[in-house]
N, C-alpha and C. Protein backbone atom coordinates (compact mmCIF):
# COMPACT_ATOMS: atom_id res chain seq x y z
N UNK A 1 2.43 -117.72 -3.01
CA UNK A 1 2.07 -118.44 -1.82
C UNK A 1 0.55 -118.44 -1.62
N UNK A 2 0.07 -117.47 -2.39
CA UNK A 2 -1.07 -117.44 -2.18
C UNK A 2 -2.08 -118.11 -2.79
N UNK A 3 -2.00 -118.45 -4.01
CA UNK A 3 -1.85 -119.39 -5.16
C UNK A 3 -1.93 -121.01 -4.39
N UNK A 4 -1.14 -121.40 -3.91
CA UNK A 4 -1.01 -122.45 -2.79
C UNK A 4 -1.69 -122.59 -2.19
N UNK A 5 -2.05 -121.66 -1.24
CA UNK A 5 -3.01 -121.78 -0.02
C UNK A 5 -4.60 -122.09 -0.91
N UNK A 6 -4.22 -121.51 -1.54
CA UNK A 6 -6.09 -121.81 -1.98
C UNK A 6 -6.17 -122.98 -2.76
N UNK A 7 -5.28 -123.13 -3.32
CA UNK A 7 -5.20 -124.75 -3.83
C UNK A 7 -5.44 -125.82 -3.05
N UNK A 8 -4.67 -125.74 -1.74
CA UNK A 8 -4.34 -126.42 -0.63
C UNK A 8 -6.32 -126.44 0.00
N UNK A 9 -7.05 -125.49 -0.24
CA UNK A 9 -8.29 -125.31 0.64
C UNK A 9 -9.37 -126.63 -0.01
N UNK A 10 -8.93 -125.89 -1.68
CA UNK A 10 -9.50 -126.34 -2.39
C UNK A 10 -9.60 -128.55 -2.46
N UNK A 11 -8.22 -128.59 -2.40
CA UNK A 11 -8.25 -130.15 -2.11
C UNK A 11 -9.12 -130.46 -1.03
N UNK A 12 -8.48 -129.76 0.36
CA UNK A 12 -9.98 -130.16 1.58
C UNK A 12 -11.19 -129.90 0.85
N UNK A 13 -11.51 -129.18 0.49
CA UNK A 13 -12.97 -128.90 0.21
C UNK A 13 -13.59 -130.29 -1.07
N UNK A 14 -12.95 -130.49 -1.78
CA UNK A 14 -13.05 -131.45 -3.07
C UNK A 14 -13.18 -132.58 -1.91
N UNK A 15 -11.56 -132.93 -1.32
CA UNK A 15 -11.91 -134.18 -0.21
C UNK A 15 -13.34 -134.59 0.19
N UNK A 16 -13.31 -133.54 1.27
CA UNK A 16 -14.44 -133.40 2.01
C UNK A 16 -15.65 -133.82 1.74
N UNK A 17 -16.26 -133.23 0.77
CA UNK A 17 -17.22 -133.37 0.03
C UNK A 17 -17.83 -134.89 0.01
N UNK A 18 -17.37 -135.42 -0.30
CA UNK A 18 -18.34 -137.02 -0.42
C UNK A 18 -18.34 -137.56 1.24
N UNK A 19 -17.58 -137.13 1.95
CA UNK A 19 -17.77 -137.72 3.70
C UNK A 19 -18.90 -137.07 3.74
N UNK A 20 -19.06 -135.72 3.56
CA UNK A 20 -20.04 -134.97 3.83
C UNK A 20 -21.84 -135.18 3.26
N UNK A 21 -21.72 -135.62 2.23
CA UNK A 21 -22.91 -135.95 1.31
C UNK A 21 -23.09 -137.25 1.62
N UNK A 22 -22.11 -138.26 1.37
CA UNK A 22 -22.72 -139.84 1.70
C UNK A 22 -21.60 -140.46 2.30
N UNK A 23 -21.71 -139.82 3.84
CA UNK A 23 -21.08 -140.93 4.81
C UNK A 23 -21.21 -142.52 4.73
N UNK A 24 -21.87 -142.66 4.42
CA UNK A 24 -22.41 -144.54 4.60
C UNK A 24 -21.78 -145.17 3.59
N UNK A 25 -22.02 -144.40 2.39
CA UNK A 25 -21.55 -144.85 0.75
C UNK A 25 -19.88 -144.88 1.15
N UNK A 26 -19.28 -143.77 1.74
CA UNK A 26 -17.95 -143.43 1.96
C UNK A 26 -17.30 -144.65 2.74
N UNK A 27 -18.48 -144.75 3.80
CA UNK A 27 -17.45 -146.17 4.63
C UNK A 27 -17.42 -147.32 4.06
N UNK A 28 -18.73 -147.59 3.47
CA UNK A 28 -18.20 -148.93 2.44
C UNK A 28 -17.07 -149.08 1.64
N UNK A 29 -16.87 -147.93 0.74
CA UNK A 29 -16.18 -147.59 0.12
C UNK A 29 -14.55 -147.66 0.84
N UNK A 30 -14.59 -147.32 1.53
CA UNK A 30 -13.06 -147.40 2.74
C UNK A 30 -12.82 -148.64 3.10
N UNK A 31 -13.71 -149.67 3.48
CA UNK A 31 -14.25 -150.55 3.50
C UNK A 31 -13.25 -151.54 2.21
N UNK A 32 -13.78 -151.69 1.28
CA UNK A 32 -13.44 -151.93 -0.11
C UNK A 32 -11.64 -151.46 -0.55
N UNK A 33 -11.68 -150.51 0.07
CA UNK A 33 -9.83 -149.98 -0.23
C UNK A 33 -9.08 -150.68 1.24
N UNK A 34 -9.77 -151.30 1.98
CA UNK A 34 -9.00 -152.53 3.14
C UNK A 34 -9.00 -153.43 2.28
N UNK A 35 -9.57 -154.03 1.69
CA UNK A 35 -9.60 -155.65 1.16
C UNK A 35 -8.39 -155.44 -0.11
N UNK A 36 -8.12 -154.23 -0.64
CA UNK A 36 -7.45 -154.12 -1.86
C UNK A 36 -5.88 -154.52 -1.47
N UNK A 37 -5.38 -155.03 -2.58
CA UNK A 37 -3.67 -155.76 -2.25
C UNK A 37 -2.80 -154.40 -2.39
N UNK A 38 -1.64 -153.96 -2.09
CA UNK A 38 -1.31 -152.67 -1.99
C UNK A 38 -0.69 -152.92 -3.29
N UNK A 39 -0.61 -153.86 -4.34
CA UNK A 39 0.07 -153.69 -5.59
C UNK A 39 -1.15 -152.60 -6.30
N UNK A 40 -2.13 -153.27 -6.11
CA UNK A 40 -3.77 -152.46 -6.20
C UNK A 40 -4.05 -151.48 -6.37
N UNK A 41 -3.87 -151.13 -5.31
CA UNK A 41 -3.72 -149.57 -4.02
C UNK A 41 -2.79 -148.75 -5.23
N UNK A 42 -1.42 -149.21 -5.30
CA UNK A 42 -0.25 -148.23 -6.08
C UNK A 42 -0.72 -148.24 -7.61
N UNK A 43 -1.12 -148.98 -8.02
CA UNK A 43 -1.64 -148.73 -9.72
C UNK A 43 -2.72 -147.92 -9.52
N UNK A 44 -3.96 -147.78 -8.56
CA UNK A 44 -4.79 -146.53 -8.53
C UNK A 44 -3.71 -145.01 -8.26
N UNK A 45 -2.90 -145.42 -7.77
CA UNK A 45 -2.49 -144.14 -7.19
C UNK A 45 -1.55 -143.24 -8.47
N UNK A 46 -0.80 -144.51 -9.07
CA UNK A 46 0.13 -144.44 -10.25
C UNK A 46 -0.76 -143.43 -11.61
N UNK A 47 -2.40 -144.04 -11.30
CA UNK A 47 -3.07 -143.61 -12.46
C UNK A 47 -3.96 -142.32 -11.93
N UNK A 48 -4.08 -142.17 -10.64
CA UNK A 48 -4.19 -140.96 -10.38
C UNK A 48 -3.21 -139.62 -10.41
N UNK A 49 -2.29 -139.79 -10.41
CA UNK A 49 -0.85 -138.82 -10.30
C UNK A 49 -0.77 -138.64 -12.20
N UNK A 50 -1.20 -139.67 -12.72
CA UNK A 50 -0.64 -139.34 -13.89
C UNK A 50 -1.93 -138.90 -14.65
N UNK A 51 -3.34 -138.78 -14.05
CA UNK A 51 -4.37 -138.18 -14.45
C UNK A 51 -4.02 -136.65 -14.16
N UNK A 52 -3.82 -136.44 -12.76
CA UNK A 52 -3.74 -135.27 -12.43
C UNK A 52 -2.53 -134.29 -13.18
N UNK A 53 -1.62 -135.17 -13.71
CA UNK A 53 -0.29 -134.30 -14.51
C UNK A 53 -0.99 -133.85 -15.45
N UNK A 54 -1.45 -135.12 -16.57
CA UNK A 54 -2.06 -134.92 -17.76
C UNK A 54 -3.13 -133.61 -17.83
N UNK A 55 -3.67 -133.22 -16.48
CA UNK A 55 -4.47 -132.30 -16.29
C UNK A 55 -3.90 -131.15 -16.24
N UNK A 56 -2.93 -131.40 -15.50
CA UNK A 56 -2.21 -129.41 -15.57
C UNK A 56 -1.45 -129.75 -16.77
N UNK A 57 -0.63 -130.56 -17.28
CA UNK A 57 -0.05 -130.16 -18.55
C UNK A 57 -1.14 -129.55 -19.61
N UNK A 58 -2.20 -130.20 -19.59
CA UNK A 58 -3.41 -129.62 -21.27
C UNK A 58 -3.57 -128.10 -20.76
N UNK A 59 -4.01 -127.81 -19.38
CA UNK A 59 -4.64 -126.48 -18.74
C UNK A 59 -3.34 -125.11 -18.41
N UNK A 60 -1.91 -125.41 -18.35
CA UNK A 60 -1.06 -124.79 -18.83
C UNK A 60 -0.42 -124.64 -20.01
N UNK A 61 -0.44 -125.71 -20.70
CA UNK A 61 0.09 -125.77 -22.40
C UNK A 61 -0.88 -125.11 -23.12
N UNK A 62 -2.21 -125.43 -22.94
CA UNK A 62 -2.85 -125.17 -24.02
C UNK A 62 -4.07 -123.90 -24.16
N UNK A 63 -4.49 -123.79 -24.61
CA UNK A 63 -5.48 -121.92 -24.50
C UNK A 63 -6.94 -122.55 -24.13
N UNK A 64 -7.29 -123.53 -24.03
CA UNK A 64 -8.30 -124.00 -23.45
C UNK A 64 -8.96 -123.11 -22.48
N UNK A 65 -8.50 -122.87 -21.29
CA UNK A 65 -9.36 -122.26 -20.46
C UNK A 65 -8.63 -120.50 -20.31
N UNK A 66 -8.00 -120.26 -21.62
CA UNK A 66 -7.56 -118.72 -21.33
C UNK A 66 -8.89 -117.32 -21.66
């Protein structure tokens, strides 16, 4: 559980981070994900989920970072 929680911090903190450094850049940017068609929207999201797998599968399978 504990494992979790800091994972869980860690996403806010990663989030966070660009509101924090370049608000202005960020709202354009938000900005830009309104105009997007939600077929759009779901293929970023499709290729983010499957970045992020591909990421824990190499970093648990493999001795890389042991």
């Amino acid at each position: 559980m504990k494992f979790l929680f800091t994972l869980v911090g860690l996403v806010f903190i990663l989030e966070g981070l660009p509101y924090l450094t370049f608000p202005e850049a960020m709202q354009q940017w938000l900005r830009q994900l309104l105009e997007m068609s939600p077929s759009q929207l779901r293929l970023v999201g499709l290729f983010a989920v499957g970045l992020g797998l591909l990421i824990c599968f190499i970093t648990l399978r493999s001795g890389l970072f042991s």
